[in-house]
Protein backbone atom coordinates (compact mmCIF):
# COMPACT_ATOMS: atom_id res chain seq x y z
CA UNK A 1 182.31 -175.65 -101.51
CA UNK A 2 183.85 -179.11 -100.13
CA UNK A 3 187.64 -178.67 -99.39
CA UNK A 4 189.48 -180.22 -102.14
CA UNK A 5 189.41 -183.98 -102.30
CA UNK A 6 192.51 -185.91 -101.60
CA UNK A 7 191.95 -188.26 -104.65
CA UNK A 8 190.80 -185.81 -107.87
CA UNK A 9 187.71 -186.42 -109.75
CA UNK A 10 185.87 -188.38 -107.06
CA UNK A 11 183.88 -185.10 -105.22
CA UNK A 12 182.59 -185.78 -101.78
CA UNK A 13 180.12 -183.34 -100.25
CA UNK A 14 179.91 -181.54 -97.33
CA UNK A 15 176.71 -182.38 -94.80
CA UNK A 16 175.41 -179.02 -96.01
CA UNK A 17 175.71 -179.42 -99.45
CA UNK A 18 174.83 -182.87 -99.82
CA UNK A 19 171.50 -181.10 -98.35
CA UNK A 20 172.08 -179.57 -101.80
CA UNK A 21 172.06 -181.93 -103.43
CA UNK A 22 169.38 -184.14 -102.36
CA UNK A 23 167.44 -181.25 -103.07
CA UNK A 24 168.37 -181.43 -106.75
CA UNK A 25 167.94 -185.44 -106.66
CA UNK A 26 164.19 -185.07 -105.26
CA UNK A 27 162.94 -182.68 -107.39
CA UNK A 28 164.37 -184.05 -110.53
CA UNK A 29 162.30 -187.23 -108.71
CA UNK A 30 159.27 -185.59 -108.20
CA UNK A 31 158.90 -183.78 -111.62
CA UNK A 32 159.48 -187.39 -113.50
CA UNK A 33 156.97 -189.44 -111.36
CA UNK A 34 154.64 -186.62 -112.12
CA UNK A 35 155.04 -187.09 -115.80
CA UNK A 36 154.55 -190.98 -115.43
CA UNK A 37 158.47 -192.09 -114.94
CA UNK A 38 158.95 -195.51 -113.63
CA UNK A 39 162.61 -195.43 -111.21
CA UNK A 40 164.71 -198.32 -112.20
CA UNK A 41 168.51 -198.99 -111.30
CA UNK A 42 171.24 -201.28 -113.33
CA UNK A 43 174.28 -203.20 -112.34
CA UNK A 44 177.06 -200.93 -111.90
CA UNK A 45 179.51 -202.86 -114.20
CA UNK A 46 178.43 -204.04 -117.54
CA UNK A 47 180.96 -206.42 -119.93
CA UNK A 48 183.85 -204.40 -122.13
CA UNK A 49 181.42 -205.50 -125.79
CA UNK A 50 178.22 -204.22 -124.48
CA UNK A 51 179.99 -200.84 -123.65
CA UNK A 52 181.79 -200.51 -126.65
CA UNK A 53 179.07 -201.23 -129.27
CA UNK A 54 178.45 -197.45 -129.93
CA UNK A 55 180.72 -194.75 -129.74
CA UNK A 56 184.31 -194.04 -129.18
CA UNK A 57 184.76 -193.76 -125.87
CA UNK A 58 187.06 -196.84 -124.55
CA UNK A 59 189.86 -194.75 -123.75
CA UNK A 60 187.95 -193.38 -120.68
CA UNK A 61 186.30 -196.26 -119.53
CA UNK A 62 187.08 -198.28 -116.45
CA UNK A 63 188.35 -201.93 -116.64
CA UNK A 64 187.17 -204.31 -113.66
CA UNK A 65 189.57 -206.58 -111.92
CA UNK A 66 190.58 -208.11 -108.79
CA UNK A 67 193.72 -207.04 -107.36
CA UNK A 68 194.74 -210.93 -106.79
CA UNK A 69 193.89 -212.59 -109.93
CA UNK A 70 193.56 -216.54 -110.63
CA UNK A 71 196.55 -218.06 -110.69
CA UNK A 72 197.96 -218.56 -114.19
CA UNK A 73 195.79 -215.56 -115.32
CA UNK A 74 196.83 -212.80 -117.50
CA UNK A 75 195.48 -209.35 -116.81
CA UNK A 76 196.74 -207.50 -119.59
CA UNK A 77 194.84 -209.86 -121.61
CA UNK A 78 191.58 -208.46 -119.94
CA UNK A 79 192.13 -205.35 -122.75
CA UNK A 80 190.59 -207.15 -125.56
CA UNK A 81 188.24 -209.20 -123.73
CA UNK A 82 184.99 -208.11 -124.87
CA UNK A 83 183.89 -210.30 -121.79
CA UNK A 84 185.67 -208.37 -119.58
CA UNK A 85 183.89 -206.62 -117.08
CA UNK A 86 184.20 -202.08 -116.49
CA UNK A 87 182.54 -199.72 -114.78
CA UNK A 88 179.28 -198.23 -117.43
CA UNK A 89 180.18 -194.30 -118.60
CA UNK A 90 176.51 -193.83 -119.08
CA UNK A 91 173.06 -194.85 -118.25
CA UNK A 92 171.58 -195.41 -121.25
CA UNK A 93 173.78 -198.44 -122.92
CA UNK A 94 172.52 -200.26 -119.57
CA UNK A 95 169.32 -199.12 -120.06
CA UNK A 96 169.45 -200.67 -123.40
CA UNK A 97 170.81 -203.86 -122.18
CA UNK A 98 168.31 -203.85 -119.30
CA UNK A 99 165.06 -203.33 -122.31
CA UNK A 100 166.59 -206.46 -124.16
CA UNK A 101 167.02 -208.47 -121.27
CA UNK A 102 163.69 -207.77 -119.46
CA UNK A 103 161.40 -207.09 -122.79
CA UNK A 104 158.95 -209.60 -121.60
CA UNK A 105 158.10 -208.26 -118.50
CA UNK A 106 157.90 -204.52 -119.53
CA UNK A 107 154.77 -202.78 -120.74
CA UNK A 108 155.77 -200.47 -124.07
CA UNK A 109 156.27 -197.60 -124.28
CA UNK A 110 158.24 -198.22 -121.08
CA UNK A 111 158.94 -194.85 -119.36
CA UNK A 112 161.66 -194.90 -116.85
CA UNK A 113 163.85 -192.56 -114.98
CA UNK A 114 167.22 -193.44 -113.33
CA UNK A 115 169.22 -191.66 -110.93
CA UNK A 116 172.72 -193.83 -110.48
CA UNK A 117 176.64 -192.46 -110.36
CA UNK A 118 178.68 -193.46 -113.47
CA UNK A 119 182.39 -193.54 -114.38
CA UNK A 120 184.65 -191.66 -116.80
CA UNK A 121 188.71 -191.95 -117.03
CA UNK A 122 188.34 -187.96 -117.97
CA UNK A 123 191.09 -185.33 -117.14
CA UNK A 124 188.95 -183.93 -113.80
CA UNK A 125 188.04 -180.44 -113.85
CA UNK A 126 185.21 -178.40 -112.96
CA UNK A 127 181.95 -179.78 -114.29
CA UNK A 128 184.12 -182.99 -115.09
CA UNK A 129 184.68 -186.09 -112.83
CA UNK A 130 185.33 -189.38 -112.69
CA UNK A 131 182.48 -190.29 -110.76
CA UNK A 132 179.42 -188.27 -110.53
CA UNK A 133 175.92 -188.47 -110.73
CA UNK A 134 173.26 -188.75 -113.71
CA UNK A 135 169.58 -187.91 -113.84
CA UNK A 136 168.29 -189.95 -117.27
CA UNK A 137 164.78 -190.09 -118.66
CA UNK A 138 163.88 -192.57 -121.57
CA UNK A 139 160.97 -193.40 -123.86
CA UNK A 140 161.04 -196.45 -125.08
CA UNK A 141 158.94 -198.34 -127.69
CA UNK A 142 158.66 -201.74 -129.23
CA UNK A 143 159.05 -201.80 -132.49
CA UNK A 144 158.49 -198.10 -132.87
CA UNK A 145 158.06 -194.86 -131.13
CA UNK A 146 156.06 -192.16 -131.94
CA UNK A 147 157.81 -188.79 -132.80
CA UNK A 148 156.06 -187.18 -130.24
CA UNK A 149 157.74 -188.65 -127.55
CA UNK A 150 160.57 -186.35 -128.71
CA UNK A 151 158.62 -183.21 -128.26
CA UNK A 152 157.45 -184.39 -124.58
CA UNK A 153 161.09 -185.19 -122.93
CA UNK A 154 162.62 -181.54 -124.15
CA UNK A 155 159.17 -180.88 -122.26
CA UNK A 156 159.72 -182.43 -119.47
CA UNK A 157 163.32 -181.75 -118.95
CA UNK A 158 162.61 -177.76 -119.53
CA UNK A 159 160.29 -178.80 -115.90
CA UNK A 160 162.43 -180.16 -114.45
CA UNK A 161 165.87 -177.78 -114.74
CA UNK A 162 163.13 -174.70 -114.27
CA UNK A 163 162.42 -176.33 -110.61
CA UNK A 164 165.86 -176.51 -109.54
CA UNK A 165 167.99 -173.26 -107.84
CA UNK A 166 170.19 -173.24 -111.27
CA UNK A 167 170.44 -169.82 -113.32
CA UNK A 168 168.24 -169.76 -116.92
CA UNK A 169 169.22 -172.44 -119.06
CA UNK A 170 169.06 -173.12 -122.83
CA UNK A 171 167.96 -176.29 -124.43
CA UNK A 172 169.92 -176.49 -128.08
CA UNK A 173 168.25 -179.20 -130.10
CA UNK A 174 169.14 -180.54 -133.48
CA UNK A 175 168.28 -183.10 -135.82
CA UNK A 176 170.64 -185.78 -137.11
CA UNK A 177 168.40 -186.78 -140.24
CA UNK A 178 168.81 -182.84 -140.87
CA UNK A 179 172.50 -182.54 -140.86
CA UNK A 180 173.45 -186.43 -142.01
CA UNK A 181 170.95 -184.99 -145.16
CA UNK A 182 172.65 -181.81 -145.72
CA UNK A 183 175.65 -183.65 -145.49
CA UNK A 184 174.78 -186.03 -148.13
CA UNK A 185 173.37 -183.73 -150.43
CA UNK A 186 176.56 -181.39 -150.51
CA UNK A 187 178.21 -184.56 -151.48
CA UNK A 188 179.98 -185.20 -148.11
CA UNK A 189 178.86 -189.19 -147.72
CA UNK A 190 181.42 -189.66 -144.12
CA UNK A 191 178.40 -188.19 -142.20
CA UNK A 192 179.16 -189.59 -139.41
CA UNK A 193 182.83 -188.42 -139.73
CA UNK A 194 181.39 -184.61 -140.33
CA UNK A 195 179.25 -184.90 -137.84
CA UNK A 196 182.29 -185.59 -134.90
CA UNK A 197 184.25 -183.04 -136.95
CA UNK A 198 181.23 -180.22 -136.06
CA UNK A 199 180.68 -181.20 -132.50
CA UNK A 200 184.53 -179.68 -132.00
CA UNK A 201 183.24 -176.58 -133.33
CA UNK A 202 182.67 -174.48 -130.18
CA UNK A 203 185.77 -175.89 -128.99
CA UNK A 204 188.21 -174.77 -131.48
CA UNK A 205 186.86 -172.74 -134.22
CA UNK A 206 185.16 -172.58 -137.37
CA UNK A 207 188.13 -172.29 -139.40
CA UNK A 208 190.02 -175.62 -137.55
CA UNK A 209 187.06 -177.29 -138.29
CA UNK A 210 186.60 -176.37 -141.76
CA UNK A 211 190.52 -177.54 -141.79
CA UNK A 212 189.22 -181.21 -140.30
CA UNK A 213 186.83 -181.37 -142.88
CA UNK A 214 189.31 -180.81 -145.93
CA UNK A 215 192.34 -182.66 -144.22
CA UNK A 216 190.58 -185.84 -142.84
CA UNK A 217 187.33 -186.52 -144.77
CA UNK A 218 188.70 -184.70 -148.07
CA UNK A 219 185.70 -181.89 -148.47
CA UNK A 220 186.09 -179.46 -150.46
CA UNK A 221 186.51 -175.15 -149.74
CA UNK A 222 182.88 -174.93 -150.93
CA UNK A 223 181.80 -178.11 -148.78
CA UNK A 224 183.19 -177.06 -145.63
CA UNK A 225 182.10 -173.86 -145.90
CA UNK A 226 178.01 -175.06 -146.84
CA UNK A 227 178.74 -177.50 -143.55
CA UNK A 228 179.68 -174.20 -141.78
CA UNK A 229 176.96 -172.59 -142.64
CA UNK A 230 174.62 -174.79 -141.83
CA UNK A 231 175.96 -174.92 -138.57
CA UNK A 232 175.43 -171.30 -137.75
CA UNK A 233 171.83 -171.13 -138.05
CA UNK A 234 170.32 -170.83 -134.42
CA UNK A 235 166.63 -169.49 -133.86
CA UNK A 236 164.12 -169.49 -131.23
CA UNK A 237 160.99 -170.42 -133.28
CA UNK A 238 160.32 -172.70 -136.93
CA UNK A 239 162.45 -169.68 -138.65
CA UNK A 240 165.74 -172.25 -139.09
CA UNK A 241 163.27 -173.76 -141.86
CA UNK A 242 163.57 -171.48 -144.18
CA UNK A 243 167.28 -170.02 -143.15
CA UNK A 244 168.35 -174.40 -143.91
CA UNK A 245 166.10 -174.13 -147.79
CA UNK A 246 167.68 -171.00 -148.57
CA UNK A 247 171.07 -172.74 -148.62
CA UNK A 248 169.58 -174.15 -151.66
CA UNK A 249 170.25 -178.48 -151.21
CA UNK A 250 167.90 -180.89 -151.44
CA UNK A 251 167.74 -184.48 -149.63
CA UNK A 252 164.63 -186.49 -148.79
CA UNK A 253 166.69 -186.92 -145.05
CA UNK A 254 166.96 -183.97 -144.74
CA UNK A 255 163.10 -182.78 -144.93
CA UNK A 256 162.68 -185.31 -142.85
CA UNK A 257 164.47 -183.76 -140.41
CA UNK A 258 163.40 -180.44 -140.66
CA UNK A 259 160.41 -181.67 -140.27
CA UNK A 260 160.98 -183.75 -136.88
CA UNK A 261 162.83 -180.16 -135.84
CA UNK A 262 160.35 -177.86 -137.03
CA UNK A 263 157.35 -179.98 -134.86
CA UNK A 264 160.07 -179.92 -131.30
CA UNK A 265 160.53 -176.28 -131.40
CA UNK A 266 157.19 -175.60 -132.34
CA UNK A 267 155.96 -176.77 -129.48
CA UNK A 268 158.46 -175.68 -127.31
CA UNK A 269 157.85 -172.15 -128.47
CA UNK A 270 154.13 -172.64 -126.70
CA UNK A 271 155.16 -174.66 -123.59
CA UNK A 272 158.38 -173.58 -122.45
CA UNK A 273 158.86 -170.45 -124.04
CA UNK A 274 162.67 -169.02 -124.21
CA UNK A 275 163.80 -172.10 -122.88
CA UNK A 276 164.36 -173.80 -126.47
CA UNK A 277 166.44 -173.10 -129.41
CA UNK A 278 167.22 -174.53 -132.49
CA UNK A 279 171.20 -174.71 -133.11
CA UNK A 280 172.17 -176.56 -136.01
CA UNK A 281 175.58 -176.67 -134.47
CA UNK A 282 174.91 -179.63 -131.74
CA UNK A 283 176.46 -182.68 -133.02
CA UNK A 284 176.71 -185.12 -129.83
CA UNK A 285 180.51 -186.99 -130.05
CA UNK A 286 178.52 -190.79 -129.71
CA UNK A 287 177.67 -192.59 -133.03
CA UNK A 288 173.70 -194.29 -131.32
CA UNK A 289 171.74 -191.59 -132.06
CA UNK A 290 169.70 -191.69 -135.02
CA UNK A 291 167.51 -188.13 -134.74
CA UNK A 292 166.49 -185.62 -132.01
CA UNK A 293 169.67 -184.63 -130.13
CA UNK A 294 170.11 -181.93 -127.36
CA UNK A 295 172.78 -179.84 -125.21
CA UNK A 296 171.68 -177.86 -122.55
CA UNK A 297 173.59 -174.82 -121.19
CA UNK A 298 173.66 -172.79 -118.41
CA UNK A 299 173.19 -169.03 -119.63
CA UNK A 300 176.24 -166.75 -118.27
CA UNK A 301 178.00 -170.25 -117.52
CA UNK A 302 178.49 -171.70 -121.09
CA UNK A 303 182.18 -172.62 -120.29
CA UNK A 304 180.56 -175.30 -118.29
CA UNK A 305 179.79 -177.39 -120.44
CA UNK A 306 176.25 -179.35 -121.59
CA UNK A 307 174.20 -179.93 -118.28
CA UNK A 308 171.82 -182.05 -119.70
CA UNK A 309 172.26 -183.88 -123.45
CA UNK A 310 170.31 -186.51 -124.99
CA UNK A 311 168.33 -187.46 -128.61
CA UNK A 312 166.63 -190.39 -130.00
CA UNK A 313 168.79 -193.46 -130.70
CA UNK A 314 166.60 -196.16 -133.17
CA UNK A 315 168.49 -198.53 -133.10
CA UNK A 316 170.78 -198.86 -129.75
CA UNK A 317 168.64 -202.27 -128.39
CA UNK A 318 167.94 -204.52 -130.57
CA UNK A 319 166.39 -208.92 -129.55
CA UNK A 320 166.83 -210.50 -132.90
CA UNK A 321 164.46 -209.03 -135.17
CA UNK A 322 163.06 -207.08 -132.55
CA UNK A 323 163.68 -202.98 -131.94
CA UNK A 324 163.29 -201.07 -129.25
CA UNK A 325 163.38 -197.32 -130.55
CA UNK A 326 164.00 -194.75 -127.67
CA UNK A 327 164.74 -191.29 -127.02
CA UNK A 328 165.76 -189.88 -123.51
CA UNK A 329 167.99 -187.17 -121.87
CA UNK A 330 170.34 -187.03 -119.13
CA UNK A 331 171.01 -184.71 -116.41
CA UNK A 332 174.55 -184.30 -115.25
CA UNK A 333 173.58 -183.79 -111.88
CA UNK A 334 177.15 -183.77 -110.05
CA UNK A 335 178.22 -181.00 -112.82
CA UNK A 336 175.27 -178.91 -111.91
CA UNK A 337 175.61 -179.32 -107.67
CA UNK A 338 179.10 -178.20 -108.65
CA UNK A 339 178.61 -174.94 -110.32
CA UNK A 340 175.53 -174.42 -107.70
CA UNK A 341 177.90 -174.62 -104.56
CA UNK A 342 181.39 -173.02 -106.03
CA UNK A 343 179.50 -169.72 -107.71
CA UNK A 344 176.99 -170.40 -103.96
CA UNK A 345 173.67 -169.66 -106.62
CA UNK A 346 171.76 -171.60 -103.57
CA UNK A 347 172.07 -172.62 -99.92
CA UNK A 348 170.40 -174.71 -97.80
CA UNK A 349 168.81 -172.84 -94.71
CA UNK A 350 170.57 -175.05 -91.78
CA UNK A 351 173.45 -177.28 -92.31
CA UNK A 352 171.75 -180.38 -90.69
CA UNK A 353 167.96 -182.10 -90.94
CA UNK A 354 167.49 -181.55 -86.95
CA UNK A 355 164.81 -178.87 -86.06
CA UNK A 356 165.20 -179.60 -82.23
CA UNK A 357 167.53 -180.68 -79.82
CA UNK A 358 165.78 -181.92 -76.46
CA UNK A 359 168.32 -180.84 -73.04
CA UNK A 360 169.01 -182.42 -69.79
CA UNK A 361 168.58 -181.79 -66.76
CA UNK A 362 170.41 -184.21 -65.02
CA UNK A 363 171.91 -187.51 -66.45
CA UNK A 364 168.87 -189.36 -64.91
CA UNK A 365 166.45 -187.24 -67.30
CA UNK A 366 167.63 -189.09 -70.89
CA UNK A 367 164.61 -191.34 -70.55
CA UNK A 368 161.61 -188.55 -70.10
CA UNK A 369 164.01 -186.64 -72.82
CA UNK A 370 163.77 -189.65 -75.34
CA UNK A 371 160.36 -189.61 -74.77
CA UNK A 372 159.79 -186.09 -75.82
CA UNK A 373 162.30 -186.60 -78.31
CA UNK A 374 159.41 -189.73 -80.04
CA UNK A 375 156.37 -187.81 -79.39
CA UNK A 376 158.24 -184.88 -81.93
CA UNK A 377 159.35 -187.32 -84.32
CA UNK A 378 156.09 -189.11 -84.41
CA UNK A 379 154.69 -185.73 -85.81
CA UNK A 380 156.91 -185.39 -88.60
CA UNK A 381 159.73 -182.97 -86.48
CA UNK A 382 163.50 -184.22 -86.60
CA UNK A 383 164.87 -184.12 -83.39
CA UNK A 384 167.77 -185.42 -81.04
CA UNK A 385 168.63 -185.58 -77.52
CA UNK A 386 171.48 -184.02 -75.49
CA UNK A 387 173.75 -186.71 -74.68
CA UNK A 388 175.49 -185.37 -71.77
CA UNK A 389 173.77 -183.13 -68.97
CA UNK A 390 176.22 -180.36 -69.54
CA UNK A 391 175.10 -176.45 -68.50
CA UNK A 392 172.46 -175.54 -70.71
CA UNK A 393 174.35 -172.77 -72.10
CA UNK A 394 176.91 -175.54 -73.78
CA UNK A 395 173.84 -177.35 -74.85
CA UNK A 396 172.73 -174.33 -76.18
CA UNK A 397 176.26 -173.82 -78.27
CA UNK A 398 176.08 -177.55 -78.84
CA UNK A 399 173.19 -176.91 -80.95
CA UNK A 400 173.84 -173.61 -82.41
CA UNK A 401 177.69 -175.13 -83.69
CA UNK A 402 175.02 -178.10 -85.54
CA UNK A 403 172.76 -175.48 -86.96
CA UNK A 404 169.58 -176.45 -85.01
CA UNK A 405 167.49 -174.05 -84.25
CA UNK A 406 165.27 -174.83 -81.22
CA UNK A 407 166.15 -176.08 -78.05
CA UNK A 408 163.86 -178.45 -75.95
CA UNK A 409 163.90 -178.05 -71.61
CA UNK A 410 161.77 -179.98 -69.26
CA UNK A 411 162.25 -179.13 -65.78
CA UNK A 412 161.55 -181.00 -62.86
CA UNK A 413 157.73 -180.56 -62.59
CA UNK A 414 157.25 -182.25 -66.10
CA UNK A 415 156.70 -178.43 -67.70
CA UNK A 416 158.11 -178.28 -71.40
CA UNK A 417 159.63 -175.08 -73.03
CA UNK A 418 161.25 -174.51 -76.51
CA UNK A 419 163.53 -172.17 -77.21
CA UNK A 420 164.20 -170.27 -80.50
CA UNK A 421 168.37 -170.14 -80.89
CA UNK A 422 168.60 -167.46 -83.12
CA UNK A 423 166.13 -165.02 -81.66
CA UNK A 424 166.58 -165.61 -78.33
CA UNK A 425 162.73 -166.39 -77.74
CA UNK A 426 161.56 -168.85 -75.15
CA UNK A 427 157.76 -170.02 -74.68
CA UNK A 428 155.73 -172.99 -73.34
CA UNK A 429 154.96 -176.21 -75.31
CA UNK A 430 153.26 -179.22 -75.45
CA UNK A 431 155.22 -182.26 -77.15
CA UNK A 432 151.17 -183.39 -79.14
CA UNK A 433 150.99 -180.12 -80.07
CA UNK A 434 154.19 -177.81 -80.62
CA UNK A 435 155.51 -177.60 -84.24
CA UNK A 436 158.28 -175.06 -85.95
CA UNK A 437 156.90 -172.40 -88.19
CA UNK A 438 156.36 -174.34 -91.37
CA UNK A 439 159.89 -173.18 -92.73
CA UNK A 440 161.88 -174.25 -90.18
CA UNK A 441 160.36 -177.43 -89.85
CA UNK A 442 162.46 -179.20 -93.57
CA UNK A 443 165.66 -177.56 -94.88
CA UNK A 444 164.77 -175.64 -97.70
CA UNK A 445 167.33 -174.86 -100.40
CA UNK A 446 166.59 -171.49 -101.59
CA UNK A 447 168.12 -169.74 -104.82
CA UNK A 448 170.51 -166.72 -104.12
């Protein structure tokens, strides 16, 4: 793992394990363009109002200024501007933004994935920074969006984490009609107040929670305790249907919901088996989703955190009259390339892209060397050229301290030889022809 960062919660890799990295950004690429994902990218900063239109989350976002203001200007005042420009916490509010903004050029139901760093004020700690990376996927439809859109992104994200070097993971899925139902038919009509009260629940405890619910929304013993309840039911198959009816309320939202559960895990039980429960515990913290929503964990590394969270959100973008409906997950990517290089679950196999380094002879040699150097690149094999004719045994260690396997010589007849570093073997070659065995010829990150 990197050394630790002179300015906390801003993590810069090492040349090795941004290899890492990279690794986790192209697959993650690969498995989304399979699946039909369009890549897209938004403006960094985004206006204080169109951050803060769902959720509470202003006290970690990041305010935009310049250090030498306008004359005259106030930048205190900047606080309450809802014109005032920060730093997005997210990908999706953009993304919404972006829909509104470009509806007319977009064909519906517009699938898009976006790989961009985002910023949070949060304490930093492991799995938590102030700048990392996000992986999102969205779905999103115009005017309305099939339910079955839900079932394929738990789908596609259960691809996607089982390609990367990460341990087995757990997708926990829940159903806001479902609990904002329950909720309502136990009498309990702050839903959305429950609802942040539950999400604290793995954090400190049923019985602080069921202290939340009486204190601040005014439930009473037999409420909180039905909310409880609720919340325990986890299952790995369309069981939680019955376990949810045998608490005996009954809400039109709520069917709904079980219904919109029942059809996700269902499926999931036949396409990703064991990677998919559902836990009627999962809340989410932000007020825009409407439906489907999702924590992932690591299994054995639950103190982690959610690696990848996400639902359906109905109404987040909105053009007048006109919806956009949407549902979409997001991959803390910088969270996961943490945990994957401090617990070392994966390397990569060299610490640089270069296969070969080409020697001199003599200072007057660079040219002919350059031109090996291009016929090897031409073919697809990364390669660079000594830039001082030192002995070839500090060449040699030159190459070896870089982690590059072969070494190129060319005497003075014109005769070409590559040698293999690390077992000592040394043979003819032919710049058209010679290649590295096919693993030596990328880095490869491989799982530990």
């Amino acid at each position: 793992m990197a050394r630790t960062a002179s300015l906390s919660g801003f993590p810069e890799w090492l040349p090795e394990e941004r290899l890492v990295e990279l690794h986790v950004l192209d697959t993650l690429r690969r498995v989304f363009e399979l699946h039909g994902f369009s890549s897209i990218e938004t403006r960094a900063v985004e206006t204080v109002g169109q951050l803060l239109r769902k959720g509470e989350i202003d006290k970690e976002v990041y305010g935009l200024s310049r250090l030498q203001d306008d004359e005259g200007a106030d930048s205190a005042s900047h606080k309450g501007d809802p014109h005032a420009l920060a730093l997005h916490f997210d990908l999706t509010v953009p993304f919404a933004r972006y829909v509104v903004e470009n509806a007319g050029y977009l064909a519906f139901p517009f699938r898009r994935y976006q790989i961009q760093k985002v910023w949070r004020g949060e304490r930093p700690q492991e799995g938590r920074a102030r700048e990392f990376t996000q992986a999102d996927i969205d779905i999103v439809g115009d005017g309305e969006l099939p339910f079955r859109y839900d079932v394929e992104i738990a789908l596609v994200i259960a691809e996607a984490l089982s390609a990367l070097p990460i341990p087995d993971f757990l997708l926990r899925i829940n159903n806001r009609k479902l609990a904002e139902g329950f909720y309502n038919g136990i009498g309990l009509t702050d839903t959305a107040g429950v609802l942040r009260s539950i999400d604290k629940l793995e954090k400190i405890g049923p019985a602080k929670v069921a202290e939340l619910l009486k204190t601040e929304l005014g439930a009473t013993d037999e409420q909180a305790q039905s909310a409880l309840k609720l919340a325990s039911i986890r299952t790995g198959d369309t069981s939680f249907v019955a376990q949810v009816r045998a608490l005996g309320v009954s809400n039109e939202l709520l069917e709904e919901g079980l219904a919109e559960l029942e059809q996700v895990i269902a499926a999931a039980v036949q396409r990703a088996p064991g990677r998919v429960v559902a836990d009627l515990s999962i809340a989410r913290g932000l007020d825009y989703y409407t439906g489907t929503v999702v924590e992932t964990i690591l299994v054995g590394h639950e103190q982690l955190g959610s690696i990848c969270s996400g639902g359906r959100y109905d109404a987040l973008a909105s053009k007048g009259n006109r919806k956009f409906p949407g549902v979409g997950l997001s991959i803390g990517v910088t969270r996961l390339v943490s945990r994957i290089l401090s617990q070392e679950l994966a390397k990569a196999t060299r610490s640089v892209p270069t296969a070969v380094l080409v020697a001199l002879n003599s200072d007057d040699s660079w040219g002919a060397a350059q031109d090996v150097a291009a016929e090897l690149r031409g073919r697809g094999i990364a390669t660079e050229v000594a830039a001082k004719a030192e002995k070839f045994g500090k060449q040699i260690k030159y190459a070896d301290r870089r982690g590059i396997p072969f070494v190129w010589f060319t005497d003075d007849d014109g005769k070409h030889q590559v040698k293999d570093i690390r077992s000592g073997e040394q043979v003819d070659a032919d710049p058209a022809i010679w290649a590295p065995a096919a693993e030596d010829l990328h880095v490869r990150v491989l799982k530990a």
